[in-house]
Protein backbone atom coordinates (compact mmCIF):
# COMPACT_ATOMS: atom_id res chain seq x y z
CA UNK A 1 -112.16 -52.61 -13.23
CA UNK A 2 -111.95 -50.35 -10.11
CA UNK A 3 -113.84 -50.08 -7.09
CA UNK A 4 -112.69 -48.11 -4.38
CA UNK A 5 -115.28 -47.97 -1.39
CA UNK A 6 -115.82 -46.46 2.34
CA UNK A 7 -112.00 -46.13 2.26
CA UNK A 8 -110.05 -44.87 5.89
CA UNK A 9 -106.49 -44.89 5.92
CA UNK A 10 -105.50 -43.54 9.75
CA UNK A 11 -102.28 -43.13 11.07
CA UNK A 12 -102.56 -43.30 14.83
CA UNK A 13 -105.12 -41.01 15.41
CA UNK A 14 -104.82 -38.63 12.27
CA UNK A 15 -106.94 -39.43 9.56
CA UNK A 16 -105.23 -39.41 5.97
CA UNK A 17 -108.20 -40.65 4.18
CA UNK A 18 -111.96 -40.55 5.17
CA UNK A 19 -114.40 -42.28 3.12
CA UNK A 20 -113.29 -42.55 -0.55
CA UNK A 21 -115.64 -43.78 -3.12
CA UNK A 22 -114.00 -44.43 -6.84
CA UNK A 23 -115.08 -46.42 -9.69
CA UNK A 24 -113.11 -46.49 -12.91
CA UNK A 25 -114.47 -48.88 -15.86
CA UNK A 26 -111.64 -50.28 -18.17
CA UNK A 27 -110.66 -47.38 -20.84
CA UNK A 28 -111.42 -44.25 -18.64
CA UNK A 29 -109.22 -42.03 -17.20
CA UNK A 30 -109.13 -40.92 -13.85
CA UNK A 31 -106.92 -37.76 -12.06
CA UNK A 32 -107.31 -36.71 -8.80
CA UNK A 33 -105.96 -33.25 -8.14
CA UNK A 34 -106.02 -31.95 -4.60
CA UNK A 35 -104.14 -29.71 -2.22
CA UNK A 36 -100.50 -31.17 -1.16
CA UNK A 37 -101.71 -33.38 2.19
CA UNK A 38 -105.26 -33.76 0.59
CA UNK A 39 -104.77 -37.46 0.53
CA UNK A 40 -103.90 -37.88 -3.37
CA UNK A 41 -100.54 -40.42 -2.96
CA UNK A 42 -102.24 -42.43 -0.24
CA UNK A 43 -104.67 -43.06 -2.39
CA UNK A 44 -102.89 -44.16 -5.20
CA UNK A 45 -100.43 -46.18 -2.83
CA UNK A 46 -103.69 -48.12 -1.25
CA UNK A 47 -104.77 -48.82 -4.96
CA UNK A 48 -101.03 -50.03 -6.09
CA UNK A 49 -101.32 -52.47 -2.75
CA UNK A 50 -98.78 -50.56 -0.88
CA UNK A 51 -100.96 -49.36 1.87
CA UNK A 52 -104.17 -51.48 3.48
CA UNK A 53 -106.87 -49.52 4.28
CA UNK A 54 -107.84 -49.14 7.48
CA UNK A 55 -111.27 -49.39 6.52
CA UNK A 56 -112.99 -49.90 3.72
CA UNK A 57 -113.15 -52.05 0.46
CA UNK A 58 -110.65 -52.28 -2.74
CA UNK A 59 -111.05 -54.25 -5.54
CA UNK A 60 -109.40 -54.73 -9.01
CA UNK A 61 -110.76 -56.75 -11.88
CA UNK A 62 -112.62 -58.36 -9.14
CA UNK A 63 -109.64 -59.04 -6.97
CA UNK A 64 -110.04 -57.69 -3.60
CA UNK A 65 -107.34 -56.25 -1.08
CA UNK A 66 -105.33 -57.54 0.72
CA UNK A 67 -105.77 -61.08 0.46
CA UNK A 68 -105.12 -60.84 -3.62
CA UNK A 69 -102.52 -58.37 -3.31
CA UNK A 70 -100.12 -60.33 -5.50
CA UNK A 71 -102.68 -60.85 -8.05
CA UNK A 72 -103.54 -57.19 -8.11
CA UNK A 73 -100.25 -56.31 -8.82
CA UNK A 74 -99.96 -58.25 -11.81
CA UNK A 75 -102.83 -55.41 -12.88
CA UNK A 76 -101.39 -52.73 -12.35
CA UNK A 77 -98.04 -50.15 -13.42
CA UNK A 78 -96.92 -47.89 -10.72
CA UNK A 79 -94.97 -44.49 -11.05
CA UNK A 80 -93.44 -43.14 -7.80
CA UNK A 81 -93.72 -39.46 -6.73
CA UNK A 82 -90.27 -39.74 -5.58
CA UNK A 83 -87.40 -40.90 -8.46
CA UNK A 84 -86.37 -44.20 -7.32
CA UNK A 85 -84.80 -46.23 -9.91
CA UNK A 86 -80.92 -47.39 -9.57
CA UNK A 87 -78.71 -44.95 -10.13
CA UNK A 88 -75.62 -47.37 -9.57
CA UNK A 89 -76.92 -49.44 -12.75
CA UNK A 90 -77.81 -48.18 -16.45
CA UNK A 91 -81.59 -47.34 -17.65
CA UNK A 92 -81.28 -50.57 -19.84
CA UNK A 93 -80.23 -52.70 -16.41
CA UNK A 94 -83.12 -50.98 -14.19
CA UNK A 95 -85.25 -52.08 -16.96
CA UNK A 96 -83.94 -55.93 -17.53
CA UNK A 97 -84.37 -56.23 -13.64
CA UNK A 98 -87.66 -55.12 -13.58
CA UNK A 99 -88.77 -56.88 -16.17
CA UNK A 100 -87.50 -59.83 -15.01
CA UNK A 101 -89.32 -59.19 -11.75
CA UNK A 102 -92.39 -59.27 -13.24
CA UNK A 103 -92.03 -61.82 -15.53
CA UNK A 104 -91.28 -61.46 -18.95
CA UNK A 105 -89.51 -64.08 -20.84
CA UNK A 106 -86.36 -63.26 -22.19
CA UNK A 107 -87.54 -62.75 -25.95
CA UNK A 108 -90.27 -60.75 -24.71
CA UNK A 109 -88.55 -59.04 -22.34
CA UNK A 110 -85.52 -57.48 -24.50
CA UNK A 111 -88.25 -56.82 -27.52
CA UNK A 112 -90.53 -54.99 -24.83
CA UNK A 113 -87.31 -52.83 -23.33
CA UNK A 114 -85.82 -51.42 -26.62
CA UNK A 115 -89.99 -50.77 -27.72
CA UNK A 116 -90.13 -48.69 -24.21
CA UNK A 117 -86.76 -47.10 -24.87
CA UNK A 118 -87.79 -46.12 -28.27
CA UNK A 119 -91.01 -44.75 -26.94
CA UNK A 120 -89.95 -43.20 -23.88
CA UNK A 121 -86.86 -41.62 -26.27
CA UNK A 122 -84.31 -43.05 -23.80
CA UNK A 123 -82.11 -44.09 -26.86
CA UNK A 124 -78.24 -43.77 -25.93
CA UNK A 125 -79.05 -42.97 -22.22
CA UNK A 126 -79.98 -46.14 -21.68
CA UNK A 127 -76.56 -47.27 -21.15
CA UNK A 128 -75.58 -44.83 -19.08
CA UNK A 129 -75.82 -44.87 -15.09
CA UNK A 130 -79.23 -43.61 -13.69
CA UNK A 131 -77.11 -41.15 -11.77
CA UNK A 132 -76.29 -39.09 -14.75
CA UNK A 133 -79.74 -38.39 -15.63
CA UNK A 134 -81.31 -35.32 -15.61
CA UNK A 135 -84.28 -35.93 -13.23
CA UNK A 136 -86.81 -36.00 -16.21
CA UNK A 137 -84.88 -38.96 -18.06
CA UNK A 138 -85.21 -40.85 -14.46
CA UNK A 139 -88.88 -40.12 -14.58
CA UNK A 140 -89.36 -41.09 -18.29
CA UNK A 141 -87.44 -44.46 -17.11
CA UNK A 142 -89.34 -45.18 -14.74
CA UNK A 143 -92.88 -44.49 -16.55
CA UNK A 144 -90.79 -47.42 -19.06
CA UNK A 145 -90.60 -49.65 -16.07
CA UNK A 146 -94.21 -49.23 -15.14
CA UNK A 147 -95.20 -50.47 -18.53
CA UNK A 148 -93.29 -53.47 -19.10
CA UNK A 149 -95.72 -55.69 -18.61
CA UNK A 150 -98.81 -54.26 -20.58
CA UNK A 151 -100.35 -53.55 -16.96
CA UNK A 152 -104.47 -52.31 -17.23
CA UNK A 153 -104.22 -49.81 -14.84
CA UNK A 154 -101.33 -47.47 -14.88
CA UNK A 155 -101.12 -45.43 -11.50
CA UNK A 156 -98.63 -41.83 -11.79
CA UNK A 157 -98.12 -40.24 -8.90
CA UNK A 158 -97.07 -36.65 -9.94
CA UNK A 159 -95.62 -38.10 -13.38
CA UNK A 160 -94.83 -34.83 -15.52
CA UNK A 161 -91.97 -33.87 -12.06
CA UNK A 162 -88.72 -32.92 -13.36
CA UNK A 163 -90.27 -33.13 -17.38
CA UNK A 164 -89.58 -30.61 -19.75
CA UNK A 165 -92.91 -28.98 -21.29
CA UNK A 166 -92.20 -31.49 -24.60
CA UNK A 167 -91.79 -34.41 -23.08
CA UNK A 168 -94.77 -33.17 -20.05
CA UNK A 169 -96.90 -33.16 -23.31
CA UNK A 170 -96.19 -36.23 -24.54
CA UNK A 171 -97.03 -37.79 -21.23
CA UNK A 172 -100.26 -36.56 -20.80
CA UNK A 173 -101.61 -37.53 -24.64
């Protein structure tokens, strides 16, 4: 499902990443855990097509980086280390947009939004502006947006950030 080879990622002359090897079969889960610097969100942007590598090989579900970049991304859900959903627009509008970016129909789409806004327990926040959430209802948003669209790979960067220790829990199981 994932193959992550000889990876580099330099930046001028600084090396961020030097020879990553990862393989992850469909089902497993994967978390790297590292020193802040160690290379941990470059990684994950490189696998969430963000970054190209300046060496190396990437490949999901056979797709390889960059020219299948767009297909790739149809693969995979990505949560930010840094909150950045709208905070100008409502939970529910931050997810209709998104979902609409990647596709859903409209009768999918709404049944999909109020099944993540269930889950994620967004309820009554949802119509209220981003802006007025507490910065663990941003992150539980945004882990909604990542899985809109059923995606096999689900990439968090630092997810559990700004959670409280019931709803960290819930995250991780």
């Amino acid at each position: 499902m994932l193959k992550v080879a000889d990876v580099d990622v330099a930046y001028g002359h600084a090396k961020a990443l030097y020879n990553i090897f990862l393989e992850l079969e469909a089902g497993k889960t994967l978390f790297v855990v590292g020193r802040n610097g160690a290379g941990k969100t470059t990684t994950v942007r490189i696998i969430s097509t963000l970054i190209i590598p300046t060496k190396g090989k990437v490949e999901v579900n056979g797709y390889e980086l960059p020219k299948n970049a767009s297909i790739i991304r149809n693969f995979i859900g990505y949560v930010p280390q840094a909150l950045s959903s709208d905070g100008s627009l409502t939970g529910y509008e931050n997810l209709l947009i998104f979902a609409k970016l990647v596709g859903l129909n409209k009768r999918d789409r709404e049944k999909k939004i109020n099944e993540l806004i269930d889950l994620m327990e967004l309820g009554d926040f949802s119509r209220k502006l981003v802006r007025e959430y507490s910065g663990g209802m941003v992150r539980k948003l945004e882990i909604a947006q990542a899985l809109l669209h059923n995606p096999e790979i689900l990439l968090l960067d630092e997810p559990t950030v700004g959670l409280d220790p019931v709803s960290r829990r819930s995250v991780w199981y």
